[in-house]
PDB file of N, CA and C in Angstrom:
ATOM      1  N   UNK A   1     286.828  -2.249 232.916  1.00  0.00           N
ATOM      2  CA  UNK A   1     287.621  -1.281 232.195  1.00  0.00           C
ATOM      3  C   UNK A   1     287.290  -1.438 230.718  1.00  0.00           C
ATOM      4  N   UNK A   2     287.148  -0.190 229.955  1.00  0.00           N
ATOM      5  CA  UNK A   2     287.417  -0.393 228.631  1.00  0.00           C
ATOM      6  C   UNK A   2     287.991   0.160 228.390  1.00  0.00           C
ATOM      7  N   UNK A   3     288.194  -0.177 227.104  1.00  0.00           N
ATOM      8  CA  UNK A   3     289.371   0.701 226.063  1.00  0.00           C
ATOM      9  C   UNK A   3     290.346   0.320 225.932  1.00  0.00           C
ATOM     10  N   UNK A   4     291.476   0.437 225.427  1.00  0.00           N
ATOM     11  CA  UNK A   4     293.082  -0.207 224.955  1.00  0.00           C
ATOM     12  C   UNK A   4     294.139   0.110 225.846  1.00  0.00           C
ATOM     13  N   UNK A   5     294.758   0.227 226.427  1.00  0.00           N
ATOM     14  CA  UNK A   5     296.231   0.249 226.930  1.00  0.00           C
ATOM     15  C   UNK A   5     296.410   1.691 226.544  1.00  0.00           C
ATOM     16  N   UNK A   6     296.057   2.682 224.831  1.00  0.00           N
ATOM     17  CA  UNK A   6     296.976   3.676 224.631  1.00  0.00           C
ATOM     18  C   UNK A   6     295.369   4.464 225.526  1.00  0.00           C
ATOM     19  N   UNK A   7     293.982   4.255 225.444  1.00  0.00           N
ATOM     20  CA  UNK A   7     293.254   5.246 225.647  1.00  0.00           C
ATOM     21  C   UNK A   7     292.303   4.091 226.702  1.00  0.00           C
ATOM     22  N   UNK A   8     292.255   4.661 228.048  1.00  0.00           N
ATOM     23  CA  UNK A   8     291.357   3.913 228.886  1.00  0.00           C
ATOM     24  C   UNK A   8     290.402   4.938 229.508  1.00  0.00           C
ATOM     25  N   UNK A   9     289.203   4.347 229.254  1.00  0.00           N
ATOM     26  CA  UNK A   9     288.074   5.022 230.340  1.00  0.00           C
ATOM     27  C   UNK A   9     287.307   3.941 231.437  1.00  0.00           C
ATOM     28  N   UNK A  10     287.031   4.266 232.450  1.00  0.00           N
ATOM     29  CA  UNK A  10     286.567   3.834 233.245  1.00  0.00           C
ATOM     30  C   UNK A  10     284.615   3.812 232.829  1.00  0.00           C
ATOM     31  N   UNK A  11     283.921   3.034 233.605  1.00  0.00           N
ATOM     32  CA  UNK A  11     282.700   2.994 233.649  1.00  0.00           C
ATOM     33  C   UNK A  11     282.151   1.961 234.654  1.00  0.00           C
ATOM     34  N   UNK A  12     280.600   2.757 235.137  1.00  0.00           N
ATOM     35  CA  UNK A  12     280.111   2.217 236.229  1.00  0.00           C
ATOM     36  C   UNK A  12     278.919   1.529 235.361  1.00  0.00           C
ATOM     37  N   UNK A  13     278.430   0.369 235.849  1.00  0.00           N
ATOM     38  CA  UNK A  13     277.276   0.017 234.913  1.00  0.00           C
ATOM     39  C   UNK A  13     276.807  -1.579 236.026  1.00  0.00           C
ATOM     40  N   UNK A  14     275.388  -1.375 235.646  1.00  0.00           N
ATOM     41  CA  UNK A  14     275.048  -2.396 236.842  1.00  0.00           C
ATOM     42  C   UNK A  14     273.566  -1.994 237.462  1.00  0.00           C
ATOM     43  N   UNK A  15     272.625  -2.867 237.870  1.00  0.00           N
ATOM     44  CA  UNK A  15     271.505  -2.737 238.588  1.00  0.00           C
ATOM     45  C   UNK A  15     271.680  -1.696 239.499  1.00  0.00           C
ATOM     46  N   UNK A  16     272.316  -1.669 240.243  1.00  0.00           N
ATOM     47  CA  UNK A  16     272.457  -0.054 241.371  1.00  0.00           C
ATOM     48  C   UNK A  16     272.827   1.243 240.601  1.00  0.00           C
ATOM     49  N   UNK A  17     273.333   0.793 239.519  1.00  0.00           N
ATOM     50  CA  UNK A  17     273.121   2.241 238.993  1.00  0.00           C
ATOM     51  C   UNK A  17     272.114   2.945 238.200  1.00  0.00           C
ATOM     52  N   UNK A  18     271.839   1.547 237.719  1.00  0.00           N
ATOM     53  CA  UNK A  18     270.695   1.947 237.310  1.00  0.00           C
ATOM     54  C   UNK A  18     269.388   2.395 237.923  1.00  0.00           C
ATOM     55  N   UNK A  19     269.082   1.712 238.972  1.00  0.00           N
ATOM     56  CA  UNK A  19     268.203   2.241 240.089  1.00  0.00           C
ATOM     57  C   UNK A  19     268.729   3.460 240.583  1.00  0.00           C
ATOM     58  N   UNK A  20     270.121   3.987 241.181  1.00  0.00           N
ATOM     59  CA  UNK A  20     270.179   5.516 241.357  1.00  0.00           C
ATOM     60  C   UNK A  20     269.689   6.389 240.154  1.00  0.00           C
ATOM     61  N   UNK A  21     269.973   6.073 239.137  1.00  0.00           N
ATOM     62  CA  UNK A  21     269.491   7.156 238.054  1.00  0.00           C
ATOM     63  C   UNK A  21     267.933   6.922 238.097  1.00  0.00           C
ATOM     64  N   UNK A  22     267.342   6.172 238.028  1.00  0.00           N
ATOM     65  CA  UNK A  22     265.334   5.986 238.005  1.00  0.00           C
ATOM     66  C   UNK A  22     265.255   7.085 239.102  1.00  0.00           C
ATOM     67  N   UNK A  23     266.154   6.613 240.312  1.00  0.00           N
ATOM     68  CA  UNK A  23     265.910   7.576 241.767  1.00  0.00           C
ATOM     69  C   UNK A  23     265.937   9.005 241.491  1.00  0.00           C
ATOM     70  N   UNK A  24     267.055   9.091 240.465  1.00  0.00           N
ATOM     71  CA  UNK A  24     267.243  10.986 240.545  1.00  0.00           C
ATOM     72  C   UNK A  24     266.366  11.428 239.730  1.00  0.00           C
ATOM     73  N   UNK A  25     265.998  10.590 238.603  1.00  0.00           N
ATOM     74  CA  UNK A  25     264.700  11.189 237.919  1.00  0.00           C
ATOM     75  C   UNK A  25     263.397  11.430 238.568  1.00  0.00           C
ATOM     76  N   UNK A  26     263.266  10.503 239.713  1.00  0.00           N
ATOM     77  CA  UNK A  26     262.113  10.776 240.737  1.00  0.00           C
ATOM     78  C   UNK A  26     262.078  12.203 241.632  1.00  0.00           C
ATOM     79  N   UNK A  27     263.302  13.184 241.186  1.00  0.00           N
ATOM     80  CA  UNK A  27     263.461  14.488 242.071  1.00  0.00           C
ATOM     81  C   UNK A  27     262.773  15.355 241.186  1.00  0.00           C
ATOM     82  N   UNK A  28     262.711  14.690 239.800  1.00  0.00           N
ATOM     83  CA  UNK A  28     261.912  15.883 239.344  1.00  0.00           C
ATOM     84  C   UNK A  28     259.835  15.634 239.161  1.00  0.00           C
ATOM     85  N   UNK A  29     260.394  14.084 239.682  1.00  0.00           N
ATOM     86  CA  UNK A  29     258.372  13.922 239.263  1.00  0.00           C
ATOM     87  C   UNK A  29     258.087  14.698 240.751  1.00  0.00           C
ATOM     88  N   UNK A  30     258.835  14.157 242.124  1.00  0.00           N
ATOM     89  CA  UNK A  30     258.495  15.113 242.877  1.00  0.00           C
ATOM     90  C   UNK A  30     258.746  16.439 243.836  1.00  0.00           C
ATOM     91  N   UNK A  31     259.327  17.065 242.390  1.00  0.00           N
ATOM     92  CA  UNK A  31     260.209  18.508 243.017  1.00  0.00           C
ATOM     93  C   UNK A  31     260.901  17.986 244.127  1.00  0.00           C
ATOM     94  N   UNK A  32     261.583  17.203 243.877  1.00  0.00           N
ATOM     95  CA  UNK A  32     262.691  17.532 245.097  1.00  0.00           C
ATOM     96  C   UNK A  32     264.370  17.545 244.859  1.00  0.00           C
ATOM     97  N   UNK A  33     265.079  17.846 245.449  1.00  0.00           N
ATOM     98  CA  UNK A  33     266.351  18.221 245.018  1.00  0.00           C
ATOM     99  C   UNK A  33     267.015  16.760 245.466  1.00  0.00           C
ATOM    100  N   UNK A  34     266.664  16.052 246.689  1.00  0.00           N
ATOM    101  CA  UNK A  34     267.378  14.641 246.765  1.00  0.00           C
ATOM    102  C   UNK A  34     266.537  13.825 247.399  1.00  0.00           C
ATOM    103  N   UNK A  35     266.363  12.521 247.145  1.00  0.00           N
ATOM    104  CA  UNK A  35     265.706  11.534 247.278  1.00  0.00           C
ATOM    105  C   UNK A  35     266.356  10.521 247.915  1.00  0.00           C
ATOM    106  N   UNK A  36     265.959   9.676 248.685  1.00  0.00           N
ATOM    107  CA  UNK A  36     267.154   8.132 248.940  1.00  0.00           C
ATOM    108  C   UNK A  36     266.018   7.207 249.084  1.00  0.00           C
ATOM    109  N   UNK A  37     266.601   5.962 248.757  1.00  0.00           N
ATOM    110  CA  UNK A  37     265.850   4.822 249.073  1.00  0.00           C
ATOM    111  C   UNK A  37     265.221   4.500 250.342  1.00  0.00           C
ATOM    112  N   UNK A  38     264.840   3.484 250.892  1.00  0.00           N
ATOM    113  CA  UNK A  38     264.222   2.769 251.968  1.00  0.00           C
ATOM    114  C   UNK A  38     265.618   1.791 252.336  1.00  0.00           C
ATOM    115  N   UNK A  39     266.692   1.828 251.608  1.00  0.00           N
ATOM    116  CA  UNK A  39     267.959   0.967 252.178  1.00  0.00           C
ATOM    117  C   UNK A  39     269.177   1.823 252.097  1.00  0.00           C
ATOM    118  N   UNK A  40     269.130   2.924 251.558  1.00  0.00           N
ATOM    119  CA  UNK A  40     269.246   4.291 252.134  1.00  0.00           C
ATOM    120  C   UNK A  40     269.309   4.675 253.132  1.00  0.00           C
ATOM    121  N   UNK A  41     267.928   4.916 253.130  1.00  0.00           N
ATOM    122  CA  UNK A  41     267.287   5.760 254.722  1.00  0.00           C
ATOM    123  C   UNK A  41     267.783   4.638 255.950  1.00  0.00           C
ATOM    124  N   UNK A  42     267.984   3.868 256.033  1.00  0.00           N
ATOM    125  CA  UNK A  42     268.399   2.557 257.281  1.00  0.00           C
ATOM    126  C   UNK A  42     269.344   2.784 257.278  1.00  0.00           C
ATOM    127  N   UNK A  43     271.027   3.451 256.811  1.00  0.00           N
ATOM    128  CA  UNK A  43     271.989   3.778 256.910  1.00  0.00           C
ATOM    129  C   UNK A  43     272.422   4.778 257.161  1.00  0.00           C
ATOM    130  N   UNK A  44     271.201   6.007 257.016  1.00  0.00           N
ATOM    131  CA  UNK A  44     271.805   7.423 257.335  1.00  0.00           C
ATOM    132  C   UNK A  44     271.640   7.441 258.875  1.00  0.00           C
ATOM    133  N   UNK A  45     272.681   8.603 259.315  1.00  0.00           N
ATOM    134  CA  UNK A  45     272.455   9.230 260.580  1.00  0.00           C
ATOM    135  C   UNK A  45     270.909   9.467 260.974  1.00  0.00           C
ATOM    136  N   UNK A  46     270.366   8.967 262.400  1.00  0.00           N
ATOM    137  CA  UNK A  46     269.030   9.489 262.057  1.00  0.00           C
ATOM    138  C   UNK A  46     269.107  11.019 262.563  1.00  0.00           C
ATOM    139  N   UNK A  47     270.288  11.857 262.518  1.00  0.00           N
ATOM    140  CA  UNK A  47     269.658  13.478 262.200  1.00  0.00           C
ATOM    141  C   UNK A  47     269.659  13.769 261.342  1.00  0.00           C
ATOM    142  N   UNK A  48     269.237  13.052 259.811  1.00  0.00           N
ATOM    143  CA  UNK A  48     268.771  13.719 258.795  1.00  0.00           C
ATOM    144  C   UNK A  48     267.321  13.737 259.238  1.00  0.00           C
ATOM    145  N   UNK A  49     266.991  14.902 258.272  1.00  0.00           N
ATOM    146  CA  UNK A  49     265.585  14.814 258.743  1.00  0.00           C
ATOM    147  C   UNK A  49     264.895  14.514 257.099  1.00  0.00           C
ATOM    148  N   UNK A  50     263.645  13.524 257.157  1.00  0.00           N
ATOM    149  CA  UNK A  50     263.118  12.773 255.826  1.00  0.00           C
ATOM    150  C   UNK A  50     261.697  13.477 255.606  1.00  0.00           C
ATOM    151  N   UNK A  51     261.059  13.518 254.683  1.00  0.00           N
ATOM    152  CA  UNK A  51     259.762  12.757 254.924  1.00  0.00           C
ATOM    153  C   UNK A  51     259.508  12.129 253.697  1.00  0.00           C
ATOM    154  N   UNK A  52     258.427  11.002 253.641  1.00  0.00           N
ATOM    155  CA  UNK A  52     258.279  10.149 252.779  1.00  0.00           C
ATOM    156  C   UNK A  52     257.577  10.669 251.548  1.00  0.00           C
ATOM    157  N   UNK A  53     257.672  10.169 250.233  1.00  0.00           N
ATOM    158  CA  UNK A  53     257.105  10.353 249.603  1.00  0.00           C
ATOM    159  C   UNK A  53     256.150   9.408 249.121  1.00  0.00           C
ATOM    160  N   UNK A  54     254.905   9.479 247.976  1.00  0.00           N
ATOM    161  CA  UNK A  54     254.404   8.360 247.273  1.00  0.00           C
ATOM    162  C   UNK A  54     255.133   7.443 247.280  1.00  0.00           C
ATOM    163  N   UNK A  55     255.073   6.624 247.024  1.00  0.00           N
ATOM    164  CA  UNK A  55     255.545   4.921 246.182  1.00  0.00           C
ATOM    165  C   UNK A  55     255.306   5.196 244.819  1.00  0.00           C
ATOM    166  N   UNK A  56     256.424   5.095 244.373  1.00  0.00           N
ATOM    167  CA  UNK A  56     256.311   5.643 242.802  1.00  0.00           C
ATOM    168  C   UNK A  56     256.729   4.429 241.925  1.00  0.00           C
ATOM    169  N   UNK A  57     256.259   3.728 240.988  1.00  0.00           N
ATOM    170  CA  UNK A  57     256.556   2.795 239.807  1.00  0.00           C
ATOM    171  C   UNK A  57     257.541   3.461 239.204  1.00  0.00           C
ATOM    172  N   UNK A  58     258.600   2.229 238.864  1.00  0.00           N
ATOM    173  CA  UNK A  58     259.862   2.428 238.910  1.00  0.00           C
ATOM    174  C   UNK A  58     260.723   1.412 237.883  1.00  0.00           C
ATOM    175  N   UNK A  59     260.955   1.815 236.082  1.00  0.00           N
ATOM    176  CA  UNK A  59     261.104   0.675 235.639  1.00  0.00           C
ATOM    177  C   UNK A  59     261.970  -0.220 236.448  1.00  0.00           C
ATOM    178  N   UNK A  60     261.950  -1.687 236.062  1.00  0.00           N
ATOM    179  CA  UNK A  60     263.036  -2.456 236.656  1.00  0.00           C
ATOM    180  C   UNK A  60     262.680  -2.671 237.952  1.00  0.00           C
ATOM    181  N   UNK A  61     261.123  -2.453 238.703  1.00  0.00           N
ATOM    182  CA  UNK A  61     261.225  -2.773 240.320  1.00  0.00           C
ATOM    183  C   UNK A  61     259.686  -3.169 239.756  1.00  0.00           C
ATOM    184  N   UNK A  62     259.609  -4.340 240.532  1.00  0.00           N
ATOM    185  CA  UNK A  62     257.827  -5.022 240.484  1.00  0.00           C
ATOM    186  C   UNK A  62     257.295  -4.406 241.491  1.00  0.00           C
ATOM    187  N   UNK A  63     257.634  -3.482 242.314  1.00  0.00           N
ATOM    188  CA  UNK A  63     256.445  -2.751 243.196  1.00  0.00           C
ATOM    189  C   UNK A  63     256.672  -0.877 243.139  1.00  0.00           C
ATOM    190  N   UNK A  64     256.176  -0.813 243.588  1.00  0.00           N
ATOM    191  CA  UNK A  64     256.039   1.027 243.294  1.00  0.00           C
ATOM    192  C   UNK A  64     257.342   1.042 244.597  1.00  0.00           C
ATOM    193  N   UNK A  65     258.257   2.001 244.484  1.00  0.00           N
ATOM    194  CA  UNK A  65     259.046   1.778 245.147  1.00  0.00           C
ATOM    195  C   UNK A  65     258.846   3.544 245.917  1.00  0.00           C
ATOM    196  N   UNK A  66     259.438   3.495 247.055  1.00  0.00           N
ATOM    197  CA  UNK A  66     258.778   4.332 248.401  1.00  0.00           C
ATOM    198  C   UNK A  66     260.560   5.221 248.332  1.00  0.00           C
ATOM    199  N   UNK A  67     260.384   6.224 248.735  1.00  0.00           N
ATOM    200  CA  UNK A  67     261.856   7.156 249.004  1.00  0.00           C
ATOM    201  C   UNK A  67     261.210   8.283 249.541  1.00  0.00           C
ATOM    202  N   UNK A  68     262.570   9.017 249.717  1.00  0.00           N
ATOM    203  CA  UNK A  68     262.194  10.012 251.497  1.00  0.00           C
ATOM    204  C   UNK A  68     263.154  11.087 250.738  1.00  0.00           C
ATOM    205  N   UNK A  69     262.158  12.363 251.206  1.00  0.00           N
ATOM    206  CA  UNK A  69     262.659  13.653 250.765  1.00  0.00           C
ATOM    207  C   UNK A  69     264.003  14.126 251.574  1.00  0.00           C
ATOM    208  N   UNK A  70     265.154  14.611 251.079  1.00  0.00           N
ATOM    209  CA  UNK A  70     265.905  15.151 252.624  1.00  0.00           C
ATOM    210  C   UNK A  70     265.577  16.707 252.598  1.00  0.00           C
ATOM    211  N   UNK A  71     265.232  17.015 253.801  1.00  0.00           N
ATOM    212  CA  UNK A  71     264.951  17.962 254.171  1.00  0.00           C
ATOM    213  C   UNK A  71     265.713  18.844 255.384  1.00  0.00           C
ATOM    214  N   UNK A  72     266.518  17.939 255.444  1.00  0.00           N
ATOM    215  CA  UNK A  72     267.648  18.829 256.215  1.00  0.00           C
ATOM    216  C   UNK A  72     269.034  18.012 257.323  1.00  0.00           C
ATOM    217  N   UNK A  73     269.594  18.850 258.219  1.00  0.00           N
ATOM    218  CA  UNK A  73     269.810  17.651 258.925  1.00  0.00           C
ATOM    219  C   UNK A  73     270.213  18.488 260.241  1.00  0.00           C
ATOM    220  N   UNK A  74     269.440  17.905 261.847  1.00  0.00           N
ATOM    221  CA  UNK A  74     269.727  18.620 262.894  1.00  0.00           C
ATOM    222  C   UNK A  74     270.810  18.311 263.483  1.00  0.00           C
ATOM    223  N   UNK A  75     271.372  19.291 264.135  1.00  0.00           N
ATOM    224  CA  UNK A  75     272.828  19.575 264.611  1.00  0.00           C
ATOM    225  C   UNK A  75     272.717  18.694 266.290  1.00  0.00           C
TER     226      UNK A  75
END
């Protein structure tokens, strides 16, 4: 929490957030509207439907890091 008792704002701050924001900037290196991780993708329903993209370098990650386009999801 910050702020005083008369005026409080909340804030998120932390390695995972910071990696979601690198992630959403990766929708525009590869036109896509949503992206998820590789620890992500192991948690969704598998009727989303993915496909992978490059491995893209990623400040803050020592390897090019891999994410999956969503492309829809079957009924």
């Amino acid at each position: 929490m910050l702020g005083s008792q008369a005026l409080l704002e909340f804030t998120v701050i932390g390695g995972t957030v910071n990696l979601a924001s690198r992630v959403e900037r990766l929708t525009r290196a590869h036109g896509e509207g949503s992206l998820v991780t590789d620890a992500v993708r192991g948690k969704l329903d598998p009727r989303f439907r993915l496909v992978a993209m490059p491995p893209t370098a990623v400040r803050g990650v020592a390897e090019p890091m891999p994410t999956h386009a969503l492309r829809g999801f079957e009924q």
